[in-house]
Protein backbone atom coordinates (compact mmCIF):
# COMPACT_ATOMS: atom_id res chain seq x y z
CA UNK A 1 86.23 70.05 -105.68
CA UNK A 2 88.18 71.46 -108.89
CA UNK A 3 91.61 70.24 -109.27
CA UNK A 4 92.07 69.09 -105.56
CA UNK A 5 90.66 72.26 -104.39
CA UNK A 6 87.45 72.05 -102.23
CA UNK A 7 87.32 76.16 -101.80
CA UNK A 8 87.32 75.45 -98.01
CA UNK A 9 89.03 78.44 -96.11
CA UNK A 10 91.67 76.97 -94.80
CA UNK A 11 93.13 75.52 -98.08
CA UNK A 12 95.42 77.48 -100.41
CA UNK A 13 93.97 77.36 -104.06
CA UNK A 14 96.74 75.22 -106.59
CA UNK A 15 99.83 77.96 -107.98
CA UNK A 16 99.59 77.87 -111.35
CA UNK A 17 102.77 75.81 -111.60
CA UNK A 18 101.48 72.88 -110.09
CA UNK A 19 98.28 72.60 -112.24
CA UNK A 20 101.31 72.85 -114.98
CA UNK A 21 101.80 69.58 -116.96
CA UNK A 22 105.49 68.19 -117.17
CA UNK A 23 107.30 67.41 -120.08
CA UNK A 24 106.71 63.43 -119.59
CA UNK A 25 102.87 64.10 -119.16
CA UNK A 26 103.15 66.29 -122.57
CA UNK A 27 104.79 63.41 -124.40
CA UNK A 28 102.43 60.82 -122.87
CA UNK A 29 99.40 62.65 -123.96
CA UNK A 30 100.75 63.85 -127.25
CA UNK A 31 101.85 60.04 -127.88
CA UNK A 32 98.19 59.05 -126.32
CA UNK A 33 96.69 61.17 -129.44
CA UNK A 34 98.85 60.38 -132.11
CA UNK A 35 98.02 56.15 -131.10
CA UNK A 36 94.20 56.83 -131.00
CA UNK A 37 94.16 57.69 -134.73
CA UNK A 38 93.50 55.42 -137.46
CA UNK A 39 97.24 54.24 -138.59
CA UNK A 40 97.10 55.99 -142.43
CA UNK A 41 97.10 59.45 -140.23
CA UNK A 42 98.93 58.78 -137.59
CA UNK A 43 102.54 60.61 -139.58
CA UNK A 44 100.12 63.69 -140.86
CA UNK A 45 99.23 64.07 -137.19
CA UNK A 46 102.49 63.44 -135.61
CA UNK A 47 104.35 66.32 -137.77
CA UNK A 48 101.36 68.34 -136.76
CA UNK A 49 101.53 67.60 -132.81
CA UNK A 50 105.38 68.12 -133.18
CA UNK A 51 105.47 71.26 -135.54
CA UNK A 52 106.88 69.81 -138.17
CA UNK A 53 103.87 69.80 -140.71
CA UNK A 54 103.36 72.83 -143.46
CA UNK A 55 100.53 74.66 -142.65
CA UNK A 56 98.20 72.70 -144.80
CA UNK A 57 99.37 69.92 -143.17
CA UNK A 58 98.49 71.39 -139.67
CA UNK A 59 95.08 72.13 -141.01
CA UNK A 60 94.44 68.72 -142.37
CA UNK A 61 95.84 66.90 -139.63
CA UNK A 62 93.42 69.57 -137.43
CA UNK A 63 90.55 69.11 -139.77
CA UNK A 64 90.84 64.83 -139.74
CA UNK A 65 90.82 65.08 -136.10
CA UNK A 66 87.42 67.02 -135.25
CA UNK A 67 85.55 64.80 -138.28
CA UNK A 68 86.73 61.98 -136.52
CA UNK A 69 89.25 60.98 -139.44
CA UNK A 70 86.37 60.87 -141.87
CA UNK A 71 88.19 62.40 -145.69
CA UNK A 72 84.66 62.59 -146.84
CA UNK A 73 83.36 64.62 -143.97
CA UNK A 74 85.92 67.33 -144.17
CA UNK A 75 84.74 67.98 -148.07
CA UNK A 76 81.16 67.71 -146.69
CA UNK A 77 81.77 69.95 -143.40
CA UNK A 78 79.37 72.38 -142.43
CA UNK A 79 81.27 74.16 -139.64
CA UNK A 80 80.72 77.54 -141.85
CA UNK A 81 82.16 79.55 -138.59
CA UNK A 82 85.53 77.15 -137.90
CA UNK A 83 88.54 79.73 -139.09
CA UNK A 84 89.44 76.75 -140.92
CA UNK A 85 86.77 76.23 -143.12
CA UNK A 86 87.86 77.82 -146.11
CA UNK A 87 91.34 76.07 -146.37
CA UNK A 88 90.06 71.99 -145.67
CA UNK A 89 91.92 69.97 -147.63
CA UNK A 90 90.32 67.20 -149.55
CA UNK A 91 88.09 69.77 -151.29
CA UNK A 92 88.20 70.37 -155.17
CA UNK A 93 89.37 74.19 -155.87
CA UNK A 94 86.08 75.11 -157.76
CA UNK A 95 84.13 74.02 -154.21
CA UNK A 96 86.58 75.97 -152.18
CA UNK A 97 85.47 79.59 -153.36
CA UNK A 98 85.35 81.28 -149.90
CA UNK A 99 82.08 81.76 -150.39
CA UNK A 100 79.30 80.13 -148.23
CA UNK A 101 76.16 77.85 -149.51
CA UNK A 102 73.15 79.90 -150.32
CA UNK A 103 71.20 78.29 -148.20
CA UNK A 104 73.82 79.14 -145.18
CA UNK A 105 73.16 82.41 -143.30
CA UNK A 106 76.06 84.46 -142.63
CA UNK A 107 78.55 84.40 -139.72
């Protein structure tokens, strides 16, 4: 059963509108997120979630997130195919070349 549906012939698969989220299950779940971070990100993330970051905000709010809040991760990150990669924050400009190790293979 996927989403209430069992596939049985005699039930009508969900409309899209009613697998649709509402506005109050938006907030919860954005507010859900933004309280599951560690406090000192919680305002990088919230401008983020709400579309009020810069764009290097968005992309270190996006990059704390999936390294689990970890600064040092992000300038250690090895995700050589994220569309990110190349604009992580927390990196010094001489690392950030574009440029992949040697020891990487190409994407």
């Amino acid at each position: 059963m996927i989403n209430g549906y069992s596939g049985a012939t005699n039930e009508k698969p969900p409309t899209k509108a009613s697998r649709m989220s509402t506005p109050n299950e938006i907030e919860a779940k954005r507010q859900k997120r933004i309280q599951s971070a560690p406090e000192s990100t919680r305002n990088i993330l919230s401008r983020a979630i709400y579309g009020q970051a810069t764009r290097s905000g968005a992309i270190k709010a996006q990059c704390l997130e999936c390294v689990g809040f970890d600064r040092l991760a992000i300038t250690e990150c090895q995700a050589f195919a994220c569309p990110l990669w190349q604009y992580r924050p927390y990196t010094p400009r001489g690392k950030l070349s574009g440029t992949l190790p040697a020891s990487s293979p190409a994407v």
